[in-house]
N, C-alpha and C. Protein backbone atom coordinates (compact mmCIF):
# COMPACT_ATOMS: atom_id res chain seq x y z
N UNK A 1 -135.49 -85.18 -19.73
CA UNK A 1 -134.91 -83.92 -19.31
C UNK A 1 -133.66 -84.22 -18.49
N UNK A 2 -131.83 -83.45 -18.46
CA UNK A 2 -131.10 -83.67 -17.88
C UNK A 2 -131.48 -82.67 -16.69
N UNK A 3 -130.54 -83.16 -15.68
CA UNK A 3 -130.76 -82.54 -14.40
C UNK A 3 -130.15 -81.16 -14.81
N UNK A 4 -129.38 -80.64 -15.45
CA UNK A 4 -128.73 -79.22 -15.85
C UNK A 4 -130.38 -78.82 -15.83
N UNK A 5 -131.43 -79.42 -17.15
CA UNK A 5 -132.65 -78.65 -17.75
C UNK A 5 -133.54 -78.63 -16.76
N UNK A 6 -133.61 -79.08 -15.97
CA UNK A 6 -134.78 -79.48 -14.24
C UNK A 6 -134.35 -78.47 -13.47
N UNK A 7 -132.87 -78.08 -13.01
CA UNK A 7 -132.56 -77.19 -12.43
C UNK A 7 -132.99 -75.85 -12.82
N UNK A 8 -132.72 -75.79 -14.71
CA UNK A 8 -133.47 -74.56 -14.89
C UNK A 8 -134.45 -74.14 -14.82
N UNK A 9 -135.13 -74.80 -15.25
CA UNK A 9 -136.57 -74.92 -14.92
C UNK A 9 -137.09 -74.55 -13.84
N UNK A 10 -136.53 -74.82 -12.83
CA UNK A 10 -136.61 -74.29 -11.34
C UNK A 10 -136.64 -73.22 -11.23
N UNK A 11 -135.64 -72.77 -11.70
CA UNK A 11 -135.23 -71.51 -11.36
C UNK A 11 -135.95 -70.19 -12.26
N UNK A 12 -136.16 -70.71 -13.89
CA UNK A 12 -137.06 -69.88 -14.74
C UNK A 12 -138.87 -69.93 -13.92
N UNK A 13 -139.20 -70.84 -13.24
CA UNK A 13 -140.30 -70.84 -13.10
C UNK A 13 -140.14 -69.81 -11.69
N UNK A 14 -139.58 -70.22 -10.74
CA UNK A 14 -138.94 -69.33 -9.66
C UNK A 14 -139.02 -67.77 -10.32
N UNK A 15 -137.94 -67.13 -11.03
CA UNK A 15 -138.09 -66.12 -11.14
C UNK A 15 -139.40 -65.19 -12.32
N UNK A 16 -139.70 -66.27 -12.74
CA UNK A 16 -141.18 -65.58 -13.33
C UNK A 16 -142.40 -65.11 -11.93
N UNK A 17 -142.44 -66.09 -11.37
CA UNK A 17 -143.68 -66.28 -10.26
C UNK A 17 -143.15 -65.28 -9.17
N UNK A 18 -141.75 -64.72 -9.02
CA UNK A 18 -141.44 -63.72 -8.16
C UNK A 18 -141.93 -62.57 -9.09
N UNK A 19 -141.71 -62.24 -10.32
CA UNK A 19 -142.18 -61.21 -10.98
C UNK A 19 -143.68 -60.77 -11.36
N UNK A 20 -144.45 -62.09 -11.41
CA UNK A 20 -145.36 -61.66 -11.25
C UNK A 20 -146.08 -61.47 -9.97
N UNK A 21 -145.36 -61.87 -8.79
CA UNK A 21 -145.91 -61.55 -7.68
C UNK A 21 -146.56 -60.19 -7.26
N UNK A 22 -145.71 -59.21 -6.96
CA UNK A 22 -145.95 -57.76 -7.35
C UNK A 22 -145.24 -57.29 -5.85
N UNK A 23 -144.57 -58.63 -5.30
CA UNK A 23 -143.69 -58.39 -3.94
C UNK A 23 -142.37 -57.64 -4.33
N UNK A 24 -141.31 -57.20 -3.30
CA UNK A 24 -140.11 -56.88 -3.90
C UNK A 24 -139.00 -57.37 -3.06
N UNK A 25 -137.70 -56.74 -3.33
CA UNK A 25 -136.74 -57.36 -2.43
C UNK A 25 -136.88 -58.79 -1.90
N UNK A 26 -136.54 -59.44 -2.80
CA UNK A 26 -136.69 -61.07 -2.76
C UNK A 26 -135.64 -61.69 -1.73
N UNK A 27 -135.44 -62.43 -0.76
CA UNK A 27 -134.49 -63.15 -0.62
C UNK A 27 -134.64 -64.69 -0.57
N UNK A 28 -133.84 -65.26 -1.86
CA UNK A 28 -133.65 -66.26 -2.46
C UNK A 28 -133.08 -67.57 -1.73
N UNK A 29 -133.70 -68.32 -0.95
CA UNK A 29 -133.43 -69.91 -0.45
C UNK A 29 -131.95 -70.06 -0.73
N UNK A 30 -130.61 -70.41 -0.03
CA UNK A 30 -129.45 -70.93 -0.26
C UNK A 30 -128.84 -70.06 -1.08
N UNK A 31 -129.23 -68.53 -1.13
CA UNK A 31 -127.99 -68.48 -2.26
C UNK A 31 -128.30 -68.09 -3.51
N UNK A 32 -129.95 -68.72 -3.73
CA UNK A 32 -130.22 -68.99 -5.15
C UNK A 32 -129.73 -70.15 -5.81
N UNK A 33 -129.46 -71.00 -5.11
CA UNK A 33 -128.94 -72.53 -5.61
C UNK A 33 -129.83 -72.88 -5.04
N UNK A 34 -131.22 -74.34 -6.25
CA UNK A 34 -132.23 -75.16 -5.85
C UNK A 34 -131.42 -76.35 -5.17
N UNK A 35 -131.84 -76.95 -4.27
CA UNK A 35 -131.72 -77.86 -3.59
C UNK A 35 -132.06 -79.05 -4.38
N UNK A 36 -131.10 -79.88 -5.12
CA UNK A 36 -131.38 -81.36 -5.78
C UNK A 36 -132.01 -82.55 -4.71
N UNK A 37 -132.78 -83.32 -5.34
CA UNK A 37 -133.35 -84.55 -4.74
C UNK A 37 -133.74 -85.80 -5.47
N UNK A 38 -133.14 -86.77 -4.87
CA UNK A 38 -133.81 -87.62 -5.67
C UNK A 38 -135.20 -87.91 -5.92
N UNK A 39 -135.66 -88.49 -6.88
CA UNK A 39 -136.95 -88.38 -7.36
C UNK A 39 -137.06 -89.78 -8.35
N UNK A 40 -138.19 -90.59 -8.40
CA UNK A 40 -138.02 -91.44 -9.62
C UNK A 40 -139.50 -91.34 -10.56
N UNK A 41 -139.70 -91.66 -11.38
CA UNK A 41 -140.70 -91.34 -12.56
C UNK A 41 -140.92 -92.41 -13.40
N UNK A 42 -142.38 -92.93 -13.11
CA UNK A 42 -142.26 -94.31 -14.61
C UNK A 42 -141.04 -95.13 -13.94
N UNK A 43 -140.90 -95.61 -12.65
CA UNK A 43 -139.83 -97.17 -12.34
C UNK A 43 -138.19 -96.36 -12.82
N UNK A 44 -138.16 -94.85 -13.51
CA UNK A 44 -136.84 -94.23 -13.48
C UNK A 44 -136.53 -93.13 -12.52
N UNK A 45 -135.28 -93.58 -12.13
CA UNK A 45 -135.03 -92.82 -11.28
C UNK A 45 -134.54 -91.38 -12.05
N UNK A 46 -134.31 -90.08 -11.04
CA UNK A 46 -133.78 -89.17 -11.68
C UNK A 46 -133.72 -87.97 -10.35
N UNK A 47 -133.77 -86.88 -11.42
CA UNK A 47 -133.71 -85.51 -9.96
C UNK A 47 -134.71 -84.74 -10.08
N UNK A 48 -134.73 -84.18 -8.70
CA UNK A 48 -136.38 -83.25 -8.67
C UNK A 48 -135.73 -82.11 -8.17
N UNK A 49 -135.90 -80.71 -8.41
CA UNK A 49 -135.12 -79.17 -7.56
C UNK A 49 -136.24 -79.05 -6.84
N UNK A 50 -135.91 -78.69 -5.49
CA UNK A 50 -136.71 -77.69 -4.46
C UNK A 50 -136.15 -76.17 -4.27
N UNK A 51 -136.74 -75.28 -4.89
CA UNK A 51 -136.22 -74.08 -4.23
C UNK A 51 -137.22 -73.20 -3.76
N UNK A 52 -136.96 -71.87 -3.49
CA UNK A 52 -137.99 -70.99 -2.28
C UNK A 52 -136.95 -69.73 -2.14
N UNK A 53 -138.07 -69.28 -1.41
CA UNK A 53 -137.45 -67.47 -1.08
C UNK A 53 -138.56 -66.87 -0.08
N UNK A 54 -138.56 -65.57 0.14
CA UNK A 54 -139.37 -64.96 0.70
C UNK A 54 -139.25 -63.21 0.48
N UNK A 55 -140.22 -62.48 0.78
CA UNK A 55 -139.96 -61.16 -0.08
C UNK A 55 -139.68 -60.02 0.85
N UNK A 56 -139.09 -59.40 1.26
CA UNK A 56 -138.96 -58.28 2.23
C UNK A 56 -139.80 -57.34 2.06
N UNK A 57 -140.43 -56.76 0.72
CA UNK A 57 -141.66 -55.94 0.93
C UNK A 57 -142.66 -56.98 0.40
N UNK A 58 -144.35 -56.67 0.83
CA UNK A 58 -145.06 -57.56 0.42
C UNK A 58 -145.63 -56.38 -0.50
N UNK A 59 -146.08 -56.90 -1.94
CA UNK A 59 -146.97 -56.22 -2.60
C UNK A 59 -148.23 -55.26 -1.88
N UNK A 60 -148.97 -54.43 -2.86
CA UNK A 60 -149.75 -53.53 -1.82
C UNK A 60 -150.96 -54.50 -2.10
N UNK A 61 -151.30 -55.03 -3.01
CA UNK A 61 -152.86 -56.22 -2.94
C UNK A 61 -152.68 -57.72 -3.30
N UNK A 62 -152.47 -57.69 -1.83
CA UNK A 62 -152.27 -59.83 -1.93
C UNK A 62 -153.24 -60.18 -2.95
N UNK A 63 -154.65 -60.02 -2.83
CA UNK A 63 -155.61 -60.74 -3.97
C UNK A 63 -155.08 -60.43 -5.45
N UNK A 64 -154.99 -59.53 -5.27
CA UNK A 64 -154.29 -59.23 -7.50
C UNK A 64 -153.02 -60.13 -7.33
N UNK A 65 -152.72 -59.70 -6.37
CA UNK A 65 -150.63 -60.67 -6.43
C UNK A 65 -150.85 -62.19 -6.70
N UNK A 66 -151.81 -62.84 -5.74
CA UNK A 66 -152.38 -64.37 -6.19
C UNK A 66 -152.74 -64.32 -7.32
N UNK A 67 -153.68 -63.81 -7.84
CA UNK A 67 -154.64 -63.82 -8.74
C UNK A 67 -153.21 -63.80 -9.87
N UNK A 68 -152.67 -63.01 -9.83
CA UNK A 68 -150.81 -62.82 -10.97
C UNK A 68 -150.77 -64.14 -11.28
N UNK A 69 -150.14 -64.54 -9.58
CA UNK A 69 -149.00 -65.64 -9.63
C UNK A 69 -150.01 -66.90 -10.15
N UNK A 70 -151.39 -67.29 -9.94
CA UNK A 70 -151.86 -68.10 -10.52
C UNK A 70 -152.50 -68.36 -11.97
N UNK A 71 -152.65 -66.88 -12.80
CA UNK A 71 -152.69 -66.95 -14.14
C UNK A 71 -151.19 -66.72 -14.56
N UNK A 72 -150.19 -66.59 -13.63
CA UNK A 72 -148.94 -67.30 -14.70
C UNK A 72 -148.62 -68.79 -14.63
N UNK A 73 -148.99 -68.92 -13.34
CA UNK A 73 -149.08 -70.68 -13.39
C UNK A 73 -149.52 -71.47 -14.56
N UNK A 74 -150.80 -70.98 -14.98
CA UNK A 74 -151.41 -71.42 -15.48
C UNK A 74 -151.00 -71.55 -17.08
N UNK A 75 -150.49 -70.37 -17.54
CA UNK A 75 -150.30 -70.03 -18.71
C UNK A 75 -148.93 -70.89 -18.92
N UNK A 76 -148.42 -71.32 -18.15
CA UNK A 76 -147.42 -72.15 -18.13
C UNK A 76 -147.66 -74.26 -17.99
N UNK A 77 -149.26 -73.83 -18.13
CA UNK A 77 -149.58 -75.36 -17.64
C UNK A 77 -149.69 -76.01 -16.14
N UNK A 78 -149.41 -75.38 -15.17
CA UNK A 78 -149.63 -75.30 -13.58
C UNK A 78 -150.98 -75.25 -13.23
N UNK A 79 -151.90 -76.18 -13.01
CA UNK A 79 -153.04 -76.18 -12.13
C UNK A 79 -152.92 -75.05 -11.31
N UNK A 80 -153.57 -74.21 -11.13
CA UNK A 80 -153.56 -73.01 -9.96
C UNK A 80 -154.83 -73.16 -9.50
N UNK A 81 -154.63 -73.29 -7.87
CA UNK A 81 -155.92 -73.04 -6.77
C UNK A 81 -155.72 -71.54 -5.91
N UNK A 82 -156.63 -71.18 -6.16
CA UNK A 82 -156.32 -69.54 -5.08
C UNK A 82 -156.93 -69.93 -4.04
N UNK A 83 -156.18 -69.82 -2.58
CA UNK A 83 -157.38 -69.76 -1.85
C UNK A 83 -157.23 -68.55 -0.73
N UNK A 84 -158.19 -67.93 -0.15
CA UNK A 84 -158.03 -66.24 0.86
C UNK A 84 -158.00 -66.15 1.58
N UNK A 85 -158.58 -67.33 2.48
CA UNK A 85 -158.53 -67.17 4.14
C UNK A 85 -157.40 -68.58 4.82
N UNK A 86 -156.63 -67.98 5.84
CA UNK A 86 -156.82 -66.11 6.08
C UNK A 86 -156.21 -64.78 5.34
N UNK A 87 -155.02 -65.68 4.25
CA UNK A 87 -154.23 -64.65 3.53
C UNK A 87 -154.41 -65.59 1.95
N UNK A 88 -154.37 -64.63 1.35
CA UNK A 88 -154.47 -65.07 0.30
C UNK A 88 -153.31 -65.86 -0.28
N UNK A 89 -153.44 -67.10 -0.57
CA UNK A 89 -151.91 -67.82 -1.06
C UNK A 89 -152.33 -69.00 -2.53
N UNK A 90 -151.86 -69.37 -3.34
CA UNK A 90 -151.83 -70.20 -4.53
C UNK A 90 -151.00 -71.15 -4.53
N UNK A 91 -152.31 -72.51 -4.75
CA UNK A 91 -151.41 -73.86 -4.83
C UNK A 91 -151.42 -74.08 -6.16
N UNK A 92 -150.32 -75.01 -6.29
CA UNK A 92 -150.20 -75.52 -7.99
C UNK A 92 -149.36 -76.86 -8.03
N UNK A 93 -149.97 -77.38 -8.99
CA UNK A 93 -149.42 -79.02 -9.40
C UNK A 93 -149.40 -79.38 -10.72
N UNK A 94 -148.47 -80.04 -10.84
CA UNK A 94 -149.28 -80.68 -12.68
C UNK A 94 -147.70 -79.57 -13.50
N UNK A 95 -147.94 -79.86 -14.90
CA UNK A 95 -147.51 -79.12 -15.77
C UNK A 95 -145.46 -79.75 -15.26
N UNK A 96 -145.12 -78.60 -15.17
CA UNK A 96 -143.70 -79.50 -15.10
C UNK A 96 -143.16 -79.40 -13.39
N UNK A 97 -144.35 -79.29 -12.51
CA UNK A 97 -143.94 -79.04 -11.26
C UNK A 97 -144.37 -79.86 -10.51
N UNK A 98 -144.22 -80.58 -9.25
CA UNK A 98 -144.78 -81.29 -8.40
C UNK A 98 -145.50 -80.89 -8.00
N UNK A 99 -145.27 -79.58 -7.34
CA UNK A 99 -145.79 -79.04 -6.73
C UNK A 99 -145.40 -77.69 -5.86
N UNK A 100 -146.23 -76.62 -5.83
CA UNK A 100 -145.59 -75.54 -5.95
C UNK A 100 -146.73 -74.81 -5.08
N UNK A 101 -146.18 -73.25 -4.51
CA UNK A 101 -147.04 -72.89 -3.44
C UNK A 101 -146.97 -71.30 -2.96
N UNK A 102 -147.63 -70.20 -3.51
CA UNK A 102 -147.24 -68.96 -2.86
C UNK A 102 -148.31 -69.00 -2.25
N UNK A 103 -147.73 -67.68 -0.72
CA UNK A 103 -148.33 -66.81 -0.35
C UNK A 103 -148.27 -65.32 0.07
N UNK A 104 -149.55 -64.63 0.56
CA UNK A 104 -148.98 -63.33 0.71
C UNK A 104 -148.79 -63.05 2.19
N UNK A 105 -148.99 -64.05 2.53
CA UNK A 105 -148.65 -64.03 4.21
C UNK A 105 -146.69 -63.26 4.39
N UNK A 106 -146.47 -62.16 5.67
CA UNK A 106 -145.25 -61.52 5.34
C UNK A 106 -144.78 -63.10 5.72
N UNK A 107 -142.90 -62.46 5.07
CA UNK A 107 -142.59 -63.53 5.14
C UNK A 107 -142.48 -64.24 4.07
């Protein structure tokens, strides 16, 4: 994969997982520009994107909003863990992400 296709990737997975969130008024980390990093894979080196946001309204049911964002994870190949206490938030790894992380905590 070139770093152009990693970046997208970022960013397509980014704006799916905001849509299925069921939050609104997003504001997008930098701009909406992922943050490049180095990264190496298999003894090759290469690039890894970090990006993030946070939502100005929170959805009206954190549990369905997880429950979203982790059967789109999934359907995408993302390990999804839900977990509720004290707010409901979803971890994910695997598939084409390192690692990845909502919650419904505001904010």
């Amino acid at each position: 994969m070139t770093p152009e296709q990693a970046r997208e990737q970022t960013l397509e997975i980014l704006q799916a997982t905001i849509a299925a969130s069921g939050a609104s008024d997003w504001v997008l980390d930098r701009d909406d520009v992922p943050l490049p990093q180095q990264c190496e894979i298999d003894g090759e080196e290469g690039v890894a994107f970090n990006h993030g946001g946070y939502a100005v309204t929170k959805g009206s049911d954190p549990a369905a909003d997880a429950q979203r964002v982790a059967d789109y994870w999934a359907s995408v190949g993302i390990d999804a863990r839900v977990v509720s206490d004290p707010v409901p938030r979803v971890f994910g790894e695997g598939g084409s992400v390192d690692a990845i992380s909502f919650s419904t905590s505001p904010g």
